[in-house]
ModelCIF file with pLDDT and N, C-alpha, C, O atoms, coordinates in Angstrom:
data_MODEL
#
_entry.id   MODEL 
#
_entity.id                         1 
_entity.type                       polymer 
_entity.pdbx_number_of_molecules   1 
#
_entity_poly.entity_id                      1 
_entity_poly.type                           'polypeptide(L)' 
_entity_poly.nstd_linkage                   no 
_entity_poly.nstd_monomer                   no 
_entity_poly.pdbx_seq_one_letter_code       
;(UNK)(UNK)(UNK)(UNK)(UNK)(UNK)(UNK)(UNK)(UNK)(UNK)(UNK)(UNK)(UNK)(UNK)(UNK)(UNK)
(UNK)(UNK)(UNK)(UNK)(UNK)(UNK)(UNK)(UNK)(UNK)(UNK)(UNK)(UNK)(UNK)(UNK)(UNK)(UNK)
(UNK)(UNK)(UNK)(UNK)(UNK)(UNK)(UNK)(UNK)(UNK)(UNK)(UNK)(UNK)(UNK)(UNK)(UNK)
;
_entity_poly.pdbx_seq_one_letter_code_can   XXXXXXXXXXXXXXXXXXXXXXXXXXXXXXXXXXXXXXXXXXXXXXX 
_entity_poly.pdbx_strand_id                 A 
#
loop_
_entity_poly_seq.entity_id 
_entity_poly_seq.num 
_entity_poly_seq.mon_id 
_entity_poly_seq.hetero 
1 1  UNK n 
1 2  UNK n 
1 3  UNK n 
1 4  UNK n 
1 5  UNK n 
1 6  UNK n 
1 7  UNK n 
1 8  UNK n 
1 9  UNK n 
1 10 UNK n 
1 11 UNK n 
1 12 UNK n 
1 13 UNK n 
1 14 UNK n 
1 15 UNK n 
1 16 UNK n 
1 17 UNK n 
1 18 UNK n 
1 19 UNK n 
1 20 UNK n 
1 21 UNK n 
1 22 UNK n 
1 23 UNK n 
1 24 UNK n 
1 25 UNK n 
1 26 UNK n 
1 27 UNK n 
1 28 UNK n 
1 29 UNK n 
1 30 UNK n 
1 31 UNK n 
1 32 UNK n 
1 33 UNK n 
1 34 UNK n 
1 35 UNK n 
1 36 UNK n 
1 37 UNK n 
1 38 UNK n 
1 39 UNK n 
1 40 UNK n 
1 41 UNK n 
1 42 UNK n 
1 43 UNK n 
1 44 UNK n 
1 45 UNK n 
1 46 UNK n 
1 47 UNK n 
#
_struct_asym.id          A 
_struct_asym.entity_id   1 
#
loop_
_ma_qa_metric.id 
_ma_qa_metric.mode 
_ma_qa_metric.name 
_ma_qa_metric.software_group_id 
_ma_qa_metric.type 
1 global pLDDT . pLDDT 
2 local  pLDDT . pLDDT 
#
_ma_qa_metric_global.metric_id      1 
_ma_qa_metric_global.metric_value   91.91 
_ma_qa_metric_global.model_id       1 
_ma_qa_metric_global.ordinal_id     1 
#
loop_
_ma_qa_metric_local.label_asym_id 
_ma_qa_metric_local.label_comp_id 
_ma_qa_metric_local.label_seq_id 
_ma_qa_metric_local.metric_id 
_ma_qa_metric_local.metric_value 
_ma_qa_metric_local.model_id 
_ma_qa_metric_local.ordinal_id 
A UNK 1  2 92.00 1 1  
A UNK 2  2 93.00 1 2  
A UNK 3  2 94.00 1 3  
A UNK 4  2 95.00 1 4  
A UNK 5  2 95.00 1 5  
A UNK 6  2 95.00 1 6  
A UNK 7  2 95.00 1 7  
A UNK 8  2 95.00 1 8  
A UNK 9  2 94.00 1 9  
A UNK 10 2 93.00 1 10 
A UNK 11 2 93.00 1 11 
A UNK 12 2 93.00 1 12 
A UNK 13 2 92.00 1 13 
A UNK 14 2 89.00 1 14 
A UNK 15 2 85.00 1 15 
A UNK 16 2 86.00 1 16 
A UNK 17 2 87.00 1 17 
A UNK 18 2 84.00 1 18 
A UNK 19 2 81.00 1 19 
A UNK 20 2 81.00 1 20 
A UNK 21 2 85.00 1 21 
A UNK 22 2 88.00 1 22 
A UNK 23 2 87.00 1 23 
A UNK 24 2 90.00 1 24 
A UNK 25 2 92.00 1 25 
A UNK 26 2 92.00 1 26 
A UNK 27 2 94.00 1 27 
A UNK 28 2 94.00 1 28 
A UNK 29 2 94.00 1 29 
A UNK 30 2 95.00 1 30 
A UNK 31 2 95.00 1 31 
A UNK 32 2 95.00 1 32 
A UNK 33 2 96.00 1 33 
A UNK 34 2 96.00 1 34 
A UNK 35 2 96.00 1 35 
A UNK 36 2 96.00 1 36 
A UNK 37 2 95.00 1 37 
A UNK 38 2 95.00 1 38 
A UNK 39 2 95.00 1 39 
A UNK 40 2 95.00 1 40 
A UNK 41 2 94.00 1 41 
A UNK 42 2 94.00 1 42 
A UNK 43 2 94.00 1 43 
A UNK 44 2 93.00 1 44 
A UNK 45 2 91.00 1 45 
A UNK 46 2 89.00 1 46 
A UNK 47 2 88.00 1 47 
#
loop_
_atom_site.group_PDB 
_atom_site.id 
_atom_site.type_symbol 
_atom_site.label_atom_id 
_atom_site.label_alt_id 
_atom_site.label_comp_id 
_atom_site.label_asym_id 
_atom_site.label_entity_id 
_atom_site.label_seq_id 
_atom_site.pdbx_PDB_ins_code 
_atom_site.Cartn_x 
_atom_site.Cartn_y 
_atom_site.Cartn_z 
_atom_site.occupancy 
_atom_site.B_iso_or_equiv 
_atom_site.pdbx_formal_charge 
_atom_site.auth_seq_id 
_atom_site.auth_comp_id 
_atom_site.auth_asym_id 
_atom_site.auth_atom_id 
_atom_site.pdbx_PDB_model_num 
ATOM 1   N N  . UNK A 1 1  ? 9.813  -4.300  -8.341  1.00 92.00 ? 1  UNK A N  1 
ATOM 2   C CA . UNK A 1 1  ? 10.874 -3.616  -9.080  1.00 92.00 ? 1  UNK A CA 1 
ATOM 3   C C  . UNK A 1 1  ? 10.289 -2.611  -10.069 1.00 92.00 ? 1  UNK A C  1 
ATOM 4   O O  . UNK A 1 1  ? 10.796 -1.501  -10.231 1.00 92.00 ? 1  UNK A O  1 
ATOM 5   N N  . UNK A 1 2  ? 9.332  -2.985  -10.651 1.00 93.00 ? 2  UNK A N  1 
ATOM 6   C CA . UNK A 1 2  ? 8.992  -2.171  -11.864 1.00 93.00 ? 2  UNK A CA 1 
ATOM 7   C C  . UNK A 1 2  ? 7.745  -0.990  -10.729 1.00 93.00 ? 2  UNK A C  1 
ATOM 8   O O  . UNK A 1 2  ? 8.016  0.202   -10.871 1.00 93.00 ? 2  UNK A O  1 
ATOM 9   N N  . UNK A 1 3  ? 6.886  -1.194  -10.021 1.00 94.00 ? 3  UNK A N  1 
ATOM 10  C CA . UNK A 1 3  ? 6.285  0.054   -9.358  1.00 94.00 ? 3  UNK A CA 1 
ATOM 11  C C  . UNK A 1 3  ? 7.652  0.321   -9.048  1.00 94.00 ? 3  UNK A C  1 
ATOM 12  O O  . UNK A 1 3  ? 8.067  0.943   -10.026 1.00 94.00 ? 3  UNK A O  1 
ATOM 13  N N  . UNK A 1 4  ? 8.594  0.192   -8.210  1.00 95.00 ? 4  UNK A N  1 
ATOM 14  C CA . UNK A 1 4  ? 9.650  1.091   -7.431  1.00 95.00 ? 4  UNK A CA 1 
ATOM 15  C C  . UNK A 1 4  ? 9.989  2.143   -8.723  1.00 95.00 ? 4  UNK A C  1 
ATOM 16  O O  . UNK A 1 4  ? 9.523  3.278   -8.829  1.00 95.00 ? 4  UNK A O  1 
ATOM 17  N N  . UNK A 1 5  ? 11.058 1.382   -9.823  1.00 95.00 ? 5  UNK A N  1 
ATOM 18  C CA . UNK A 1 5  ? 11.317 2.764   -11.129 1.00 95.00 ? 5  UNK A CA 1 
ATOM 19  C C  . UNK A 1 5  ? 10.423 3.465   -11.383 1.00 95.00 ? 5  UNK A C  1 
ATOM 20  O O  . UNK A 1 5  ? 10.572 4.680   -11.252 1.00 95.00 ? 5  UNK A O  1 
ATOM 21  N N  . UNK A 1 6  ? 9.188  2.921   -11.833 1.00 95.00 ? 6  UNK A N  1 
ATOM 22  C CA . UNK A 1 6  ? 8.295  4.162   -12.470 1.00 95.00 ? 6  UNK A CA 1 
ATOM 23  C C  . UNK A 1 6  ? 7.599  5.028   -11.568 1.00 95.00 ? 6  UNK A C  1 
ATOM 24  O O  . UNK A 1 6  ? 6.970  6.029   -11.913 1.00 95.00 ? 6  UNK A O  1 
ATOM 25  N N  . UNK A 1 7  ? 7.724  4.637   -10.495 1.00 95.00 ? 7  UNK A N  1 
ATOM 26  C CA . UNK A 1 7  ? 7.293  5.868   -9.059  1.00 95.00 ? 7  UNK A CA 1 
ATOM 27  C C  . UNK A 1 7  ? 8.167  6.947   -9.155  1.00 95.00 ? 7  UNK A C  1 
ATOM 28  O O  . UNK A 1 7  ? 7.805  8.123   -9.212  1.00 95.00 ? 7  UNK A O  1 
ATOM 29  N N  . UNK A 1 8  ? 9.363  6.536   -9.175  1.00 95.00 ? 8  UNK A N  1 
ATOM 30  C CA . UNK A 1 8  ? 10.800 7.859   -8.931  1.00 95.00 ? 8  UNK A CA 1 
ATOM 31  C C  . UNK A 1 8  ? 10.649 8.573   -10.552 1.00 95.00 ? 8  UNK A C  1 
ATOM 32  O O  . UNK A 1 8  ? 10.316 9.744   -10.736 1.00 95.00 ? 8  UNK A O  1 
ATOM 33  N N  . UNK A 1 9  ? 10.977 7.575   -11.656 1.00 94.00 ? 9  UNK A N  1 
ATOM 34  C CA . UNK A 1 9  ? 10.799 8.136   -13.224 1.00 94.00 ? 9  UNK A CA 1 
ATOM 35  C C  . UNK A 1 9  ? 9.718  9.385   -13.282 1.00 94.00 ? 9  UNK A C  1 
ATOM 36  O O  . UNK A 1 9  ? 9.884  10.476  -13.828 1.00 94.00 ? 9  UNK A O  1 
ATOM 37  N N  . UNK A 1 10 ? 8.417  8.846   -12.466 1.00 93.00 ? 10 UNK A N  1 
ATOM 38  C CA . UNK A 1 10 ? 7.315  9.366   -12.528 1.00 93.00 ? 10 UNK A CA 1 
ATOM 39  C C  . UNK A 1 10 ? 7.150  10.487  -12.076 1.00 93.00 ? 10 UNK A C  1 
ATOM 40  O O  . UNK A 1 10 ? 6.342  11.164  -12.711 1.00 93.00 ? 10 UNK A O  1 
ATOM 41  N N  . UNK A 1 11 ? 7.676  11.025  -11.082 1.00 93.00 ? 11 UNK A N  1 
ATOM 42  C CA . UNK A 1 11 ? 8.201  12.061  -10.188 1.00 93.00 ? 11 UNK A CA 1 
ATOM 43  C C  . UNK A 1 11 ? 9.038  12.504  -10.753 1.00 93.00 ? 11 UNK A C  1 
ATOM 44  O O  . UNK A 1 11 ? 8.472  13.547  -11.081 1.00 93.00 ? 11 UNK A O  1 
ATOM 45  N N  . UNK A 1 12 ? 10.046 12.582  -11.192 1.00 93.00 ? 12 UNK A N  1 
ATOM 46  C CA . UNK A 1 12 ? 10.947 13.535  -12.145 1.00 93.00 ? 12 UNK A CA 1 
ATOM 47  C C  . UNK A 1 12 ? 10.624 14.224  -13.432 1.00 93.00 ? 12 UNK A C  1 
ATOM 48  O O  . UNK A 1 12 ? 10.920 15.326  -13.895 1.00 93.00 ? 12 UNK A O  1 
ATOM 49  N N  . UNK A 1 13 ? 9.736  12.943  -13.966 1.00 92.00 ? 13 UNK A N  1 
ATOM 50  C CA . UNK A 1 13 ? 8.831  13.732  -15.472 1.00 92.00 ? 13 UNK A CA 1 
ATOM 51  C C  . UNK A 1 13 ? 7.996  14.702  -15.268 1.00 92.00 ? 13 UNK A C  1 
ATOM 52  O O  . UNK A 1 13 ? 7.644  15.444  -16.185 1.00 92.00 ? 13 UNK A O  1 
ATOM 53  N N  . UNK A 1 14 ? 7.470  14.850  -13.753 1.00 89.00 ? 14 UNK A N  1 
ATOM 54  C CA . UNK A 1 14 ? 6.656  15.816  -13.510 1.00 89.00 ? 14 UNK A CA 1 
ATOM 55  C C  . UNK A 1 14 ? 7.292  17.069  -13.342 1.00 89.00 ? 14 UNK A C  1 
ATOM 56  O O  . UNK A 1 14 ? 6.865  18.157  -13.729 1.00 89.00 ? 14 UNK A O  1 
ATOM 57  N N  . UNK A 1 15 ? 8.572  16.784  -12.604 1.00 85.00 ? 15 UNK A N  1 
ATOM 58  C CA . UNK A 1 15 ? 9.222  18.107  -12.145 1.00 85.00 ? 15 UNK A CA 1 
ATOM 59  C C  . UNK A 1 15 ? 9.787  18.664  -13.703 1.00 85.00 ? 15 UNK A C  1 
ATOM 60  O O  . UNK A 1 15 ? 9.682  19.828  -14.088 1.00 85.00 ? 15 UNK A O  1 
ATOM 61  N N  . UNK A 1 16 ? 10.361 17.618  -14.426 1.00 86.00 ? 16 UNK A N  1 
ATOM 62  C CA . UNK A 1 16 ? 10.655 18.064  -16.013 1.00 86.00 ? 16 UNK A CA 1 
ATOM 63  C C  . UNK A 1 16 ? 9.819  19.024  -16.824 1.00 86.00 ? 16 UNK A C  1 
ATOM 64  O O  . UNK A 1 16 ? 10.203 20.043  -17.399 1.00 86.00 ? 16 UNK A O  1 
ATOM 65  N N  . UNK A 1 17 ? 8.476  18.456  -16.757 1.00 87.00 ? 17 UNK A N  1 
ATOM 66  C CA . UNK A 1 17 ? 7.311  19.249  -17.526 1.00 87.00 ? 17 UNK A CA 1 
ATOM 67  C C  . UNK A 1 17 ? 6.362  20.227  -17.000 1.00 87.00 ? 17 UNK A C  1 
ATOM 68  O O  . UNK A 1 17 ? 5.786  21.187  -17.511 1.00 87.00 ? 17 UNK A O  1 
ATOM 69  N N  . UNK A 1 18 ? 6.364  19.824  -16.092 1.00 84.00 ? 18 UNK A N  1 
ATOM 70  C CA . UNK A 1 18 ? 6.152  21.128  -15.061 1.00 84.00 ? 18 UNK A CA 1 
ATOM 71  C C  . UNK A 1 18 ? 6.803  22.061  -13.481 1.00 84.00 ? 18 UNK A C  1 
ATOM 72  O O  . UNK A 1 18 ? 6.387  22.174  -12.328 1.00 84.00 ? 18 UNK A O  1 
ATOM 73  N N  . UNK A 1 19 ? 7.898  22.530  -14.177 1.00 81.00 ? 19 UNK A N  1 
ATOM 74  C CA . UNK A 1 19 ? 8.877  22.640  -12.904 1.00 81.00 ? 19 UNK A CA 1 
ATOM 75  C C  . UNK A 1 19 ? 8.058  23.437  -12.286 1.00 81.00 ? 19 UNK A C  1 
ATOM 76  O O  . UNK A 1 19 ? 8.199  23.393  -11.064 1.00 81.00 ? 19 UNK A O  1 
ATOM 77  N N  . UNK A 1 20 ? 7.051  24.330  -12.757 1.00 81.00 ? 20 UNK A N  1 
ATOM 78  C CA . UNK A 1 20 ? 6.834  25.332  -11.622 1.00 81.00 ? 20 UNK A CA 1 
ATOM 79  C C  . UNK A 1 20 ? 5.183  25.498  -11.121 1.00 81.00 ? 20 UNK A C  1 
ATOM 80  O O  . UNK A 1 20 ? 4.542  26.512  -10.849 1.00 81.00 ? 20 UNK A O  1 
ATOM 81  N N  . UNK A 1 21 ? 4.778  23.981  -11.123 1.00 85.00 ? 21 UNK A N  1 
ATOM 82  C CA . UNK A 1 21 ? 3.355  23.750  -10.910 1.00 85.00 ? 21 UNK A CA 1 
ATOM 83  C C  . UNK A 1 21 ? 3.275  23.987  -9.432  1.00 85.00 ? 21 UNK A C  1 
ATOM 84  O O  . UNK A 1 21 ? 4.195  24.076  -8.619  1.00 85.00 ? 21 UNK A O  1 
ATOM 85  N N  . UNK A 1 22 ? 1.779  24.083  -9.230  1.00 88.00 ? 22 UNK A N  1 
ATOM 86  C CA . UNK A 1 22 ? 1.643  24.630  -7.731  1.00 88.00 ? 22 UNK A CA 1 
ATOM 87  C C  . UNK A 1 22 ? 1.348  23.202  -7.313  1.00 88.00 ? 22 UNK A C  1 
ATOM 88  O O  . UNK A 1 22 ? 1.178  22.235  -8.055  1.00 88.00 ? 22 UNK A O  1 
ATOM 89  N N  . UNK A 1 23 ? 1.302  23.272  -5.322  1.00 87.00 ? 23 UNK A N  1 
ATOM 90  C CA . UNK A 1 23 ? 1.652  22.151  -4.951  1.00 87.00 ? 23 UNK A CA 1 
ATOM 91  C C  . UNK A 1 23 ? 0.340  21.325  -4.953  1.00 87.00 ? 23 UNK A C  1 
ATOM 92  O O  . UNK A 1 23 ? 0.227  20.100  -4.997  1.00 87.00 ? 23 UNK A O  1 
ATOM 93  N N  . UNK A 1 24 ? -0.446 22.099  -4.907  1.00 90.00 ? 24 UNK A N  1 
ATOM 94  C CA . UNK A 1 24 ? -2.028 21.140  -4.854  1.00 90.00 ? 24 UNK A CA 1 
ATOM 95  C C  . UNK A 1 24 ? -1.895 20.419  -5.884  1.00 90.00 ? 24 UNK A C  1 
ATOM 96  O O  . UNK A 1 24 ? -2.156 19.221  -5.781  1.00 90.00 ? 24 UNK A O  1 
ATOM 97  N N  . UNK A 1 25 ? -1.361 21.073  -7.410  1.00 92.00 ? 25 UNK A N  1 
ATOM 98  C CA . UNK A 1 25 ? -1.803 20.724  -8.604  1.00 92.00 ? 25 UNK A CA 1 
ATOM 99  C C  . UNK A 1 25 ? -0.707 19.170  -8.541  1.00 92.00 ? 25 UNK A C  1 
ATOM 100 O O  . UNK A 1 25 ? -0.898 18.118  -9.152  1.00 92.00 ? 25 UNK A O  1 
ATOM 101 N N  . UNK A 1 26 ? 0.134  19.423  -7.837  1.00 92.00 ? 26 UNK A N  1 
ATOM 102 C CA . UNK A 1 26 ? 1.099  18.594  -8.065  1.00 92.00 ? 26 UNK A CA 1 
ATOM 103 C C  . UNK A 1 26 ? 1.127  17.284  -7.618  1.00 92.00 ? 26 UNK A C  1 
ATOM 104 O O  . UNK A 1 26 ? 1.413  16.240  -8.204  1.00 92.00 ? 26 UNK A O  1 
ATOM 105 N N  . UNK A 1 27 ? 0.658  17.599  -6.072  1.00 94.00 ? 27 UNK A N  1 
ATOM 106 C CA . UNK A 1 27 ? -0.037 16.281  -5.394  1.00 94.00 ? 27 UNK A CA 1 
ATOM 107 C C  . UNK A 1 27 ? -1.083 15.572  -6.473  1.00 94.00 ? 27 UNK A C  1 
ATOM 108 O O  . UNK A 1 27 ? -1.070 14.401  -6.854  1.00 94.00 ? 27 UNK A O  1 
ATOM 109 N N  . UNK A 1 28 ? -1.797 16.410  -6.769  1.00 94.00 ? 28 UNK A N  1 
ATOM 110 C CA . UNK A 1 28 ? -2.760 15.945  -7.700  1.00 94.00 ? 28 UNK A CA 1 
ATOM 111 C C  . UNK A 1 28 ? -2.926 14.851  -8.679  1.00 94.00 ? 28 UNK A C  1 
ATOM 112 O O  . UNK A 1 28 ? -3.686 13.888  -8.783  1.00 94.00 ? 28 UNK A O  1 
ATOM 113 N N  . UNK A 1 29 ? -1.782 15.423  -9.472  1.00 94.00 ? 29 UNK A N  1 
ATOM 114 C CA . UNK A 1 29 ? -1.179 15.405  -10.638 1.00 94.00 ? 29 UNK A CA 1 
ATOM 115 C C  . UNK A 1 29 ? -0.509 13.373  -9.994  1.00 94.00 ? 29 UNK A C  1 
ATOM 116 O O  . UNK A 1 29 ? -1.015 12.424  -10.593 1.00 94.00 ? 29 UNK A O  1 
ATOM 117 N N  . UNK A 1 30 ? 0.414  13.114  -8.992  1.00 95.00 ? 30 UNK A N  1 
ATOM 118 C CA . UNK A 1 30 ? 0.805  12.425  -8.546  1.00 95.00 ? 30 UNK A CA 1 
ATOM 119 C C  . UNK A 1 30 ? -0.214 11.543  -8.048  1.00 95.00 ? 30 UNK A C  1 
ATOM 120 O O  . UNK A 1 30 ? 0.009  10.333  -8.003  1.00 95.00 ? 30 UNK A O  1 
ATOM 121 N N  . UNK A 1 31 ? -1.444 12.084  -7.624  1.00 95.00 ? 31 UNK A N  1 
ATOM 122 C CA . UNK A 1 31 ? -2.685 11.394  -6.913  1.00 95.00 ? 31 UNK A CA 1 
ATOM 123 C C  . UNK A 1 31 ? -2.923 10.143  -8.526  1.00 95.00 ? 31 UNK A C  1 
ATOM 124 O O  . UNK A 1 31 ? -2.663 8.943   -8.610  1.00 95.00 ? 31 UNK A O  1 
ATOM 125 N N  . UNK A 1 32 ? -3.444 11.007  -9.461  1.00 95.00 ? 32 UNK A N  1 
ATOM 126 C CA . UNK A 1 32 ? -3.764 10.298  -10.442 1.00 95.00 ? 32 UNK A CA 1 
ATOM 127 C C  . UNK A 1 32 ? -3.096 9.387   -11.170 1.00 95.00 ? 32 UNK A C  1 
ATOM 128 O O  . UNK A 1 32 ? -3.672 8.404   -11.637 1.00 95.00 ? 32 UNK A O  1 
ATOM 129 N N  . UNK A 1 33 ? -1.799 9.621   -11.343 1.00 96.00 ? 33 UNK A N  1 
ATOM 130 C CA . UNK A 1 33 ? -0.296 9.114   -11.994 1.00 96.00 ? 33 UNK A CA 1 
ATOM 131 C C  . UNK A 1 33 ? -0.911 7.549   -11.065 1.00 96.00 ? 33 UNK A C  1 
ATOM 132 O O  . UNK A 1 33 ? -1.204 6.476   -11.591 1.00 96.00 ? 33 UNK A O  1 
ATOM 133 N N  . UNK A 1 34 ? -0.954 7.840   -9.829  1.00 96.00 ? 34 UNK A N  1 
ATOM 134 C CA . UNK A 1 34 ? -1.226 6.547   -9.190  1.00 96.00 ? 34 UNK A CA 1 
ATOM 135 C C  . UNK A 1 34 ? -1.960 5.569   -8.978  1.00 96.00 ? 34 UNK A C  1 
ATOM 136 O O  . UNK A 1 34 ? -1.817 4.449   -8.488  1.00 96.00 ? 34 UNK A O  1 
ATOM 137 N N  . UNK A 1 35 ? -2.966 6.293   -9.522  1.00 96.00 ? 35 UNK A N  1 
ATOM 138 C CA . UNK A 1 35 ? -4.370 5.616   -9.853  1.00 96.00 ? 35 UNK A CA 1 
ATOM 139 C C  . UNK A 1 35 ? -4.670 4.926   -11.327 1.00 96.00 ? 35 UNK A C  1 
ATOM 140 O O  . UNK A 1 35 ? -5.382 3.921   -11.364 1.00 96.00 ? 35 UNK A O  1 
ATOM 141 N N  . UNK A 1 36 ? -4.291 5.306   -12.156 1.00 96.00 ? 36 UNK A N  1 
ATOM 142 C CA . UNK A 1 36 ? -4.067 5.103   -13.299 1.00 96.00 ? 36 UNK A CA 1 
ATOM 143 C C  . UNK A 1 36 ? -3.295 4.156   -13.442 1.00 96.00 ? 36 UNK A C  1 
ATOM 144 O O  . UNK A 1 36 ? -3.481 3.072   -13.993 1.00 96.00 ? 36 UNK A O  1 
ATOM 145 N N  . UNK A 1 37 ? -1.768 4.866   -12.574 1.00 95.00 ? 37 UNK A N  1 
ATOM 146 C CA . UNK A 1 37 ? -0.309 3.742   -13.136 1.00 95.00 ? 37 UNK A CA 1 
ATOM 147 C C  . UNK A 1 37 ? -0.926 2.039   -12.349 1.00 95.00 ? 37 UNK A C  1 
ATOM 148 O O  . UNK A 1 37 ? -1.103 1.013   -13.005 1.00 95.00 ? 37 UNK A O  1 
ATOM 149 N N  . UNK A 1 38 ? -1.132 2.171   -10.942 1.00 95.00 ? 38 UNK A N  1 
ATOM 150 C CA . UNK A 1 38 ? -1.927 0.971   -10.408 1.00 95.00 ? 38 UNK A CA 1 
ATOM 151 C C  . UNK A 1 38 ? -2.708 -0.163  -11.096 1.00 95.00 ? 38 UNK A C  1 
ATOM 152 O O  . UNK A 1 38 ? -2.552 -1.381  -11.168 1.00 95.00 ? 38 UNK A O  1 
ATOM 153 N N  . UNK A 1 39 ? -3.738 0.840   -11.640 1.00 95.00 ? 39 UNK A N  1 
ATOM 154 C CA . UNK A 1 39 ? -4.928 0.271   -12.340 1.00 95.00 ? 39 UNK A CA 1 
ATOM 155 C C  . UNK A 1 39 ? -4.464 -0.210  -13.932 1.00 95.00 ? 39 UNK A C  1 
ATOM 156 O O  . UNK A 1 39 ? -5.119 -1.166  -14.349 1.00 95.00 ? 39 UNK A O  1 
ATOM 157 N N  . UNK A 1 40 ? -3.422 0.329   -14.868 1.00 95.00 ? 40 UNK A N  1 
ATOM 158 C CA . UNK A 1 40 ? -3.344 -0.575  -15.684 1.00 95.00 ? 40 UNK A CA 1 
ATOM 159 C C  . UNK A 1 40 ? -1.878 -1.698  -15.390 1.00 95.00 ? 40 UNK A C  1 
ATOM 160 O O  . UNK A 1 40 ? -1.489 -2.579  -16.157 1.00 95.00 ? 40 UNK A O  1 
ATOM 161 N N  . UNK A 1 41 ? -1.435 -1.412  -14.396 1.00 94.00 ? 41 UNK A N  1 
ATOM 162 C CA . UNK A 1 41 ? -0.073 -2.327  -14.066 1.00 94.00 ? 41 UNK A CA 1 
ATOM 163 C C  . UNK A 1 41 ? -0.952 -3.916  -13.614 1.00 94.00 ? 41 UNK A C  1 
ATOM 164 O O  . UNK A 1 41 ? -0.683 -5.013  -14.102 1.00 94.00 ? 41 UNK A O  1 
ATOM 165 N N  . UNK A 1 42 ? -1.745 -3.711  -12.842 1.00 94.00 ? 42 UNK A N  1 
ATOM 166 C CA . UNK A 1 42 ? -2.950 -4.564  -12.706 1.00 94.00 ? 42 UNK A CA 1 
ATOM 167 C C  . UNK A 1 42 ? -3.267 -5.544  -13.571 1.00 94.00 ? 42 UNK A C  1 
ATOM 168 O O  . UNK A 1 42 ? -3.015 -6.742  -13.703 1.00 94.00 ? 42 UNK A O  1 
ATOM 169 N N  . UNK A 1 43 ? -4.135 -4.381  -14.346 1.00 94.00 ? 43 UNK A N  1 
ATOM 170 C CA . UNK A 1 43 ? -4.763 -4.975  -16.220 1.00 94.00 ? 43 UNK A CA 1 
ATOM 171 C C  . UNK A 1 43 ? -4.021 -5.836  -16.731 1.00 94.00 ? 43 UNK A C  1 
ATOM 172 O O  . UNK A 1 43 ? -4.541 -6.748  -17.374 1.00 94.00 ? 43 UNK A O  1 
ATOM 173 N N  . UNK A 1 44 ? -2.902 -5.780  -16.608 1.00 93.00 ? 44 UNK A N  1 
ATOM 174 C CA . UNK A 1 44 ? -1.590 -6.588  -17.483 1.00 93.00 ? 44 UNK A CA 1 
ATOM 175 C C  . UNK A 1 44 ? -0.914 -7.668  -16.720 1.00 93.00 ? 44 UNK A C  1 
ATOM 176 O O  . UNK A 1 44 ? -0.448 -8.683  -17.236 1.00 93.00 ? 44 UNK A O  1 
ATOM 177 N N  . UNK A 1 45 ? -0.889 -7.312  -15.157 1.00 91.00 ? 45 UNK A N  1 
ATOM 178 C CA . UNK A 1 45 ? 0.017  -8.388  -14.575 1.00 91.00 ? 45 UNK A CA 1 
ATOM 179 C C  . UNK A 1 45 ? -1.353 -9.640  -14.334 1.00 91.00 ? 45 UNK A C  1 
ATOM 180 O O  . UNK A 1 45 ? -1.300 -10.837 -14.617 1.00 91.00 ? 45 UNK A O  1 
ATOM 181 N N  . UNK A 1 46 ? -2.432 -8.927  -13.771 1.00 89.00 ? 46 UNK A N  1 
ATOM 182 C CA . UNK A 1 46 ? -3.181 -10.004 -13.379 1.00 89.00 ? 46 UNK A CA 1 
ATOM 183 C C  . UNK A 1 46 ? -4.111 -10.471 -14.743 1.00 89.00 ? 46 UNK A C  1 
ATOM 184 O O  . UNK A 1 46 ? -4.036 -11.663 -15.040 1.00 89.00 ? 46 UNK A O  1 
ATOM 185 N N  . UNK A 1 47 ? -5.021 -9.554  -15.623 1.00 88.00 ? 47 UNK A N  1 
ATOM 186 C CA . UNK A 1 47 ? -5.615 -9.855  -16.208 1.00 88.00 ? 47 UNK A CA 1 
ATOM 187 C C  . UNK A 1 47 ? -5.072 -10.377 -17.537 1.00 88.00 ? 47 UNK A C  1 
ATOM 188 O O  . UNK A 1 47 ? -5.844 -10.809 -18.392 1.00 88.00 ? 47 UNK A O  1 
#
């Protein structure tokens, strides 16, 4: 439940703050969001 909201949340804040980013940057931008959001959702649920 909580990855499902902050995936979509996460994706809209991007289009919010950067509506007119290019698409590499954007994937990008989403690449890391995921790596990050993963890695401390982790930290907290398991550790």
């Amino acid at each position: 439940l909580a990855v499902t909201i902050t995936s979509i949340l996460g994706a809209l804040l991007l289009f919010n703050f950067a509506p007119a980013l290019p698409a590499t940057w954007r994937i990008g931008s989403l690449a890391v969001f995921a790596l990050l959001g993963g890695a401390m959702a982790m930290l907290v649920i398991q550790m």
